[in-house]
Every structure is written in structure tokens, then in C-alpha cells.
C-alpha atoms as a PDB file:
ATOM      1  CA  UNK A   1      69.619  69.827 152.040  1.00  0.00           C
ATOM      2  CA  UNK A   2      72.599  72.060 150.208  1.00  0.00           C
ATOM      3  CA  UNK A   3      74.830  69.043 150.670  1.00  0.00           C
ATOM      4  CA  UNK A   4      72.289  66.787 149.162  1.00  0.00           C
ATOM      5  CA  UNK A   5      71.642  69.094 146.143  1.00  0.00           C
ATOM      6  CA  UNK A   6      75.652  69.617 145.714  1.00  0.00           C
ATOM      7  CA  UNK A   7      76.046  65.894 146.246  1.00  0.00           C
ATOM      8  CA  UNK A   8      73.289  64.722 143.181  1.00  0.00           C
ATOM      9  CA  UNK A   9      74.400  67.943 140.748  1.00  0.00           C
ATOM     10  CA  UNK A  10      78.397  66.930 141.078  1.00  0.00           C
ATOM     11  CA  UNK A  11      77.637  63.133 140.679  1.00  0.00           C
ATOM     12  CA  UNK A  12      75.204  64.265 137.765  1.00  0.00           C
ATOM     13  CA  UNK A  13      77.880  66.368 136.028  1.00  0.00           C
ATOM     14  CA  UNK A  14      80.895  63.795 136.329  1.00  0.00           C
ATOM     15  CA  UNK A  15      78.472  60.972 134.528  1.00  0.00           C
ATOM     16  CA  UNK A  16      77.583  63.571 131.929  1.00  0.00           C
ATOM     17  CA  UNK A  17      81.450  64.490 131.314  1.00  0.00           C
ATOM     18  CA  UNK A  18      82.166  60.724 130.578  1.00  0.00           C
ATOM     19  CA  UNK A  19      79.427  60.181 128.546  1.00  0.00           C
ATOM     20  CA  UNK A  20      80.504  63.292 126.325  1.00  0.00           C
ATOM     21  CA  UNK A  21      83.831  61.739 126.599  1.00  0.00           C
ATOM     22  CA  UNK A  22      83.040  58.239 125.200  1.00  0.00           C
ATOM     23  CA  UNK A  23      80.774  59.875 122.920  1.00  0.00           C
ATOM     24  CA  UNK A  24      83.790  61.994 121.341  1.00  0.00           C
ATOM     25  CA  UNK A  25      85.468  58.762 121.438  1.00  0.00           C
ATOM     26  CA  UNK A  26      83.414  56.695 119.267  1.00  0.00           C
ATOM     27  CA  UNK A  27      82.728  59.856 116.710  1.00  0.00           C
ATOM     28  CA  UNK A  28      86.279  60.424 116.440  1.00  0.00           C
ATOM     29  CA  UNK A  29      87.310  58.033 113.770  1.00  0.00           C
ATOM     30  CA  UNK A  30      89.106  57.199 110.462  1.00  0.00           C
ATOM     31  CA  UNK A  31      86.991  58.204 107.864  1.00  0.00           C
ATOM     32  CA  UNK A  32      85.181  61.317 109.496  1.00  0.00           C
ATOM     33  CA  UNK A  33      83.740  63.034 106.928  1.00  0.00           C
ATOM     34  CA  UNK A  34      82.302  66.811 107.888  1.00  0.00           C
ATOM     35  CA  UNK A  35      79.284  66.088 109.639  1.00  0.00           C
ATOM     36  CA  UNK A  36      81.351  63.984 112.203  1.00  0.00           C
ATOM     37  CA  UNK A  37      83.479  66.648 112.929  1.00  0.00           C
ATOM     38  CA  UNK A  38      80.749  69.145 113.423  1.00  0.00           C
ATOM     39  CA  UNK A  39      79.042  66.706 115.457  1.00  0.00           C
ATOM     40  CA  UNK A  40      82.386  66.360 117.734  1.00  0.00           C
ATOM     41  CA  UNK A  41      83.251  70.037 117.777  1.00  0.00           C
ATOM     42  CA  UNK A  42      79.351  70.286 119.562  1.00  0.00           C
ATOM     43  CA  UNK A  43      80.013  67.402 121.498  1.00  0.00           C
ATOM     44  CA  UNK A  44      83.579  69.215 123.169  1.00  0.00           C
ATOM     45  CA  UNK A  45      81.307  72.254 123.769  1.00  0.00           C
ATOM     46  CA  UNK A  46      79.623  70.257 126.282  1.00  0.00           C
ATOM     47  CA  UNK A  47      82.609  68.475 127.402  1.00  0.00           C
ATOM     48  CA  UNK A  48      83.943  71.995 128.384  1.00  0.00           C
ATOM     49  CA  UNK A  49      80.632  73.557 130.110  1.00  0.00           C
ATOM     50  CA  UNK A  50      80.553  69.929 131.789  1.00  0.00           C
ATOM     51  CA  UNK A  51      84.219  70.873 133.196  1.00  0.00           C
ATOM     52  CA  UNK A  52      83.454  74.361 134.315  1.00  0.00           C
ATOM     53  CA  UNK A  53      80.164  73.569 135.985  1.00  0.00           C
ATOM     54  CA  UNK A  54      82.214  69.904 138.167  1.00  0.00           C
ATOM     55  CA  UNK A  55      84.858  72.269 139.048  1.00  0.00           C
ATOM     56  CA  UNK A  56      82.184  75.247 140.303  1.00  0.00           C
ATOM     57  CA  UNK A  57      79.910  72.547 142.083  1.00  0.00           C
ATOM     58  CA  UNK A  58      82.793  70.843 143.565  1.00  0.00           C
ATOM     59  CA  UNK A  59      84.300  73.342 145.200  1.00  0.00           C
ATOM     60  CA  UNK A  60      80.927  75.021 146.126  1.00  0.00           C
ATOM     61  CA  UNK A  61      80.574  71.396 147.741  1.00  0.00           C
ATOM     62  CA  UNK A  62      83.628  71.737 149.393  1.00  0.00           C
ATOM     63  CA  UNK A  63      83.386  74.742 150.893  1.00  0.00           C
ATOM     64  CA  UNK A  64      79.639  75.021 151.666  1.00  0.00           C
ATOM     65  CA  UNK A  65      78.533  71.418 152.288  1.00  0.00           C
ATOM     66  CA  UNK A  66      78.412  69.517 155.430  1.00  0.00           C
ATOM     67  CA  UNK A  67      82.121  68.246 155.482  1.00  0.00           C
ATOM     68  CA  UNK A  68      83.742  71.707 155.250  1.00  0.00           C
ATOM     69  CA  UNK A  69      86.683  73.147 153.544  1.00  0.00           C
ATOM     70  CA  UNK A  70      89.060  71.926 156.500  1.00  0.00           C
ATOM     71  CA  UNK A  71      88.200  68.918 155.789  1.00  0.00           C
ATOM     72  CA  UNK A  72      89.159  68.487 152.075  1.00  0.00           C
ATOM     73  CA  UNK A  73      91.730  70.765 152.327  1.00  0.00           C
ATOM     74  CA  UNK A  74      94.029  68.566 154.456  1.00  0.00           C
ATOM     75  CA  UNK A  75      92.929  64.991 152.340  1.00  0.00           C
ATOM     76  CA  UNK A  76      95.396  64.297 150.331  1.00  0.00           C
ATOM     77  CA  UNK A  77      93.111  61.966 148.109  1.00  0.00           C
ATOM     78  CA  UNK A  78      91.040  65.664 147.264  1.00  0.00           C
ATOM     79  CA  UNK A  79      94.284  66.720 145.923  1.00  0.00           C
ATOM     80  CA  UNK A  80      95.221  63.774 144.127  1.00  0.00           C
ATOM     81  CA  UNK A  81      91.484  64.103 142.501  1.00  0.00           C
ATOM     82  CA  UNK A  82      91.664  67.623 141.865  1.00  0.00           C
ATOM     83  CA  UNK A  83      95.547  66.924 140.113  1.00  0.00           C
ATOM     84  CA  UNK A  84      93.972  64.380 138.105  1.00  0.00           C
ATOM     85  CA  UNK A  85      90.864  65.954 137.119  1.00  0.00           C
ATOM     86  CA  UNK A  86      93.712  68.882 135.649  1.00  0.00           C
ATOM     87  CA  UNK A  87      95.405  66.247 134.174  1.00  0.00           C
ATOM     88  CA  UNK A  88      92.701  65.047 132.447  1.00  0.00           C
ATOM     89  CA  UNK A  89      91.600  68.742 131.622  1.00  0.00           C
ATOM     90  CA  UNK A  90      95.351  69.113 130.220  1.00  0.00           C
ATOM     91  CA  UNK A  91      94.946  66.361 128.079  1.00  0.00           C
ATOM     92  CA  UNK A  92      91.310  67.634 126.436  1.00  0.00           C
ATOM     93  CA  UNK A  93      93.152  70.816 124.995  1.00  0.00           C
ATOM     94  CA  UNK A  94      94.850  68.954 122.027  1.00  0.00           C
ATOM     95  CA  UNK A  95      92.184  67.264 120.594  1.00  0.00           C
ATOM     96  CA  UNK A  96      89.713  69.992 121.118  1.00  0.00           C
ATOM     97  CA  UNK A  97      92.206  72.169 119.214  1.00  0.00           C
ATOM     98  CA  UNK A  98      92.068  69.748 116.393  1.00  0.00           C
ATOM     99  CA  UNK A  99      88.336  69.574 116.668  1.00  0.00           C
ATOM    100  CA  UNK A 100      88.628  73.533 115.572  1.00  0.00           C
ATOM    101  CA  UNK A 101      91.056  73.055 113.052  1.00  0.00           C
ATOM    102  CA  UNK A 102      89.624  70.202 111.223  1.00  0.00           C
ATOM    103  CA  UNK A 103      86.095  72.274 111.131  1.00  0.00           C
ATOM    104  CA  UNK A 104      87.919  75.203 109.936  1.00  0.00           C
ATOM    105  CA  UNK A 105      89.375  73.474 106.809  1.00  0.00           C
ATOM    106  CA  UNK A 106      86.146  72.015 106.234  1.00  0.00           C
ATOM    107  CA  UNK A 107      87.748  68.820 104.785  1.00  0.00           C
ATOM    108  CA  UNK A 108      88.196  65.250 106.650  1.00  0.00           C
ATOM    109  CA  UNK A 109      91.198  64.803 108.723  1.00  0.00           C
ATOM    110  CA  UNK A 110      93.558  62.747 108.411  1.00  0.00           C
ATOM    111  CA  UNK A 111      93.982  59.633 109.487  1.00  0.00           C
ATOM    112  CA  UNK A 112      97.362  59.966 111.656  1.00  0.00           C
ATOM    113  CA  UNK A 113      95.527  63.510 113.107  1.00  0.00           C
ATOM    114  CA  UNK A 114      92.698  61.576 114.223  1.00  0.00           C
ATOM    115  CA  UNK A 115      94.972  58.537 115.725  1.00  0.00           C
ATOM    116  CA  UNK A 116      96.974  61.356 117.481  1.00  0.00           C
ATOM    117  CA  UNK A 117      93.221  62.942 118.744  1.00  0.00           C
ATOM    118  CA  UNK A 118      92.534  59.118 119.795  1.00  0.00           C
ATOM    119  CA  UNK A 119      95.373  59.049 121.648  1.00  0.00           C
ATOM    120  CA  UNK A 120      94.657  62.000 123.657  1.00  0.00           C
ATOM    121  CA  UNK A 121      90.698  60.992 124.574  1.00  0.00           C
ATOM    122  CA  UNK A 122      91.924  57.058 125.207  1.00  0.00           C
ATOM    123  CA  UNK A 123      94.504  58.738 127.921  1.00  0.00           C
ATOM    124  CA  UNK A 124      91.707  60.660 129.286  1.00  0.00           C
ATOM    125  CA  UNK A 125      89.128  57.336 129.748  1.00  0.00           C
ATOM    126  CA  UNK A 126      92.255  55.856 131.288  1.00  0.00           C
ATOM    127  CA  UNK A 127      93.028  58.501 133.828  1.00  0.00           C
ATOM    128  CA  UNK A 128      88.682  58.768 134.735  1.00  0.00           C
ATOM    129  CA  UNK A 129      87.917  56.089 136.774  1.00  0.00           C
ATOM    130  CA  UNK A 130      90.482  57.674 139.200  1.00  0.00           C
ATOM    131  CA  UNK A 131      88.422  60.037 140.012  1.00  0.00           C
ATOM    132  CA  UNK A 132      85.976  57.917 141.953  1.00  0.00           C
ATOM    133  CA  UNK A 133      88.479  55.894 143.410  1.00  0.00           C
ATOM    134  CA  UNK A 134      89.643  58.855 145.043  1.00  0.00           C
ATOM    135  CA  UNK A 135      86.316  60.433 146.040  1.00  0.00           C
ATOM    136  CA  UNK A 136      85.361  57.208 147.517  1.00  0.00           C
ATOM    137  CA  UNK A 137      88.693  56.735 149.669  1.00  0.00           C
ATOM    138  CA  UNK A 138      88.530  60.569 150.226  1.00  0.00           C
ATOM    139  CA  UNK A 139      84.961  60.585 151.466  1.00  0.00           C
ATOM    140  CA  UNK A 140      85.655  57.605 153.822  1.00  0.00           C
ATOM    141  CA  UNK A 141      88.732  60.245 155.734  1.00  0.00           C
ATOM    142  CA  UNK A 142      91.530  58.240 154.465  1.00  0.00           C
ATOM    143  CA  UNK A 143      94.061  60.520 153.276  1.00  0.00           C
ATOM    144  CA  UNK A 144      93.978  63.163 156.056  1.00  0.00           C
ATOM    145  CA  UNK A 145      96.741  65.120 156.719  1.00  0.00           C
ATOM    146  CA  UNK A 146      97.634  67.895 159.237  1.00  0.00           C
ATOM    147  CA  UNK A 147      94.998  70.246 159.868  1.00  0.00           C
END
């Protein structure tokens, strides 16, 4: 039954981080006026508790659920997953910076610093749907190594 719950609550959380993710997406945009960025600087609050709780749930998952730690810990696809998940974490610390800035100076931003905060969330989509193509081939034992 702990797998099962593990299973449903990291599944739940990875759905919710893209949503907040697409959601900052559309929000950030030329023209934001202060509402907007209040709205996006809430939204990244989320996006950050989402992070925390995929990465506690995960590895509770992987050390407590049915598969074991031995098992993940010699796939090389659980790796790659938990490199691009960092990656993608990496790439979140920009714009959320910005996000604090620009509701600091309580005026819009600018149009090239929200491009360059664009930039940084359209990398992140782009590097996402890794993540389940790596589960998937991870939780089908290809990528096992050693161990």
C-alpha cells in the first residue's frame, strides 16, 4: 500500500509542477503590469514547495517502496532523471530571482527582462517531458548497471 500511496503522491506532484510551470509561462509576458507579477511571484512559491515535496516523495519512493534503493541506485535512467530534474531546478533560479526583483521595484519589467525570464521557463518545458521518458524506461529495468 506505501508504494501505491508514494506512486499516486509523486505522479500527483510532477503534474502539479508543470502546471505551475505553464502557468508562470503564460503570466510571464510583455506588458505585465504589477498584479501579474504578484500573481507569478505566488505562482513560483508553489513551483518551489512542488520541487521540495517530488524530491522528498521520490526518494522516500525509492528507498521505502517495493523496488528498493538497490534497484534505482544502479539505473542509470534514475540518474539521468534525477540530473535532469537539477537541471531543470538550475534553470528555475533566474527567473524566480527576477520574479523578486521585479516585485521589489514595484514597477513593470521590462520587456528584454521578461524575454530573458521566457527564455529560462521555455528551457525548462523543453527539458520536462524527459522526465517521464526516463521514469518509464527506468521503471521497465532498462538502464541497470552493476549492482
Amino acid at each position: 500500500m506505501l508504494d501505491l500511496v508514494l506512486a499516486i503522491a509523486h505522479h500527483f506532484f510532477v503534474f502539479a509542477l508543470f502546471a505551475v510551470l505553464f502557468a508562470e509561462l503564460v503570466v510571464v509576458r510583455r506588458g505585465m503590469d504589477a498584479g501579474a507579477v504578484a500573481r507569478v511571484q505566488s505562482m513560483d512559491l508553489w513551483y518551489g514547495a512542488l520541487a521540495g515535496l517530488i524530491i522528498i516523495v521520490g526518494f522516500a519512493r525509492a528507498i521505502f517502496a517495493a523496488k528498493g534503493w538497490d534497484y534505482y541506485a544502479h539505473n542509470l535512467f534514475f540518474w539521468a532523471k534525477i540530473g535532469t530534474f537539477a537541471v531543470i531546478g538550475l534553470l528555475s533560479v533566474p527567473p524566480t530571482l527576477a520574479f523578486l526583483r521585479w516585485r521589489r521595484a514595484g514597477a513593470a519589467p521590462t520587456d528584454e527582462a521578461v524575454a530573458a525570464a521566457r527564455r529560462y521557463l521555455w528551457a525548462e518545458v523543453a527539458l520536462f517531458p524527459l522526465l517521464p521518458a526516463f521514469a518509464a524506461a527506468m521503471a521497465r529495468g532498462y538502464g541497470a548497471f552493476g549492482g
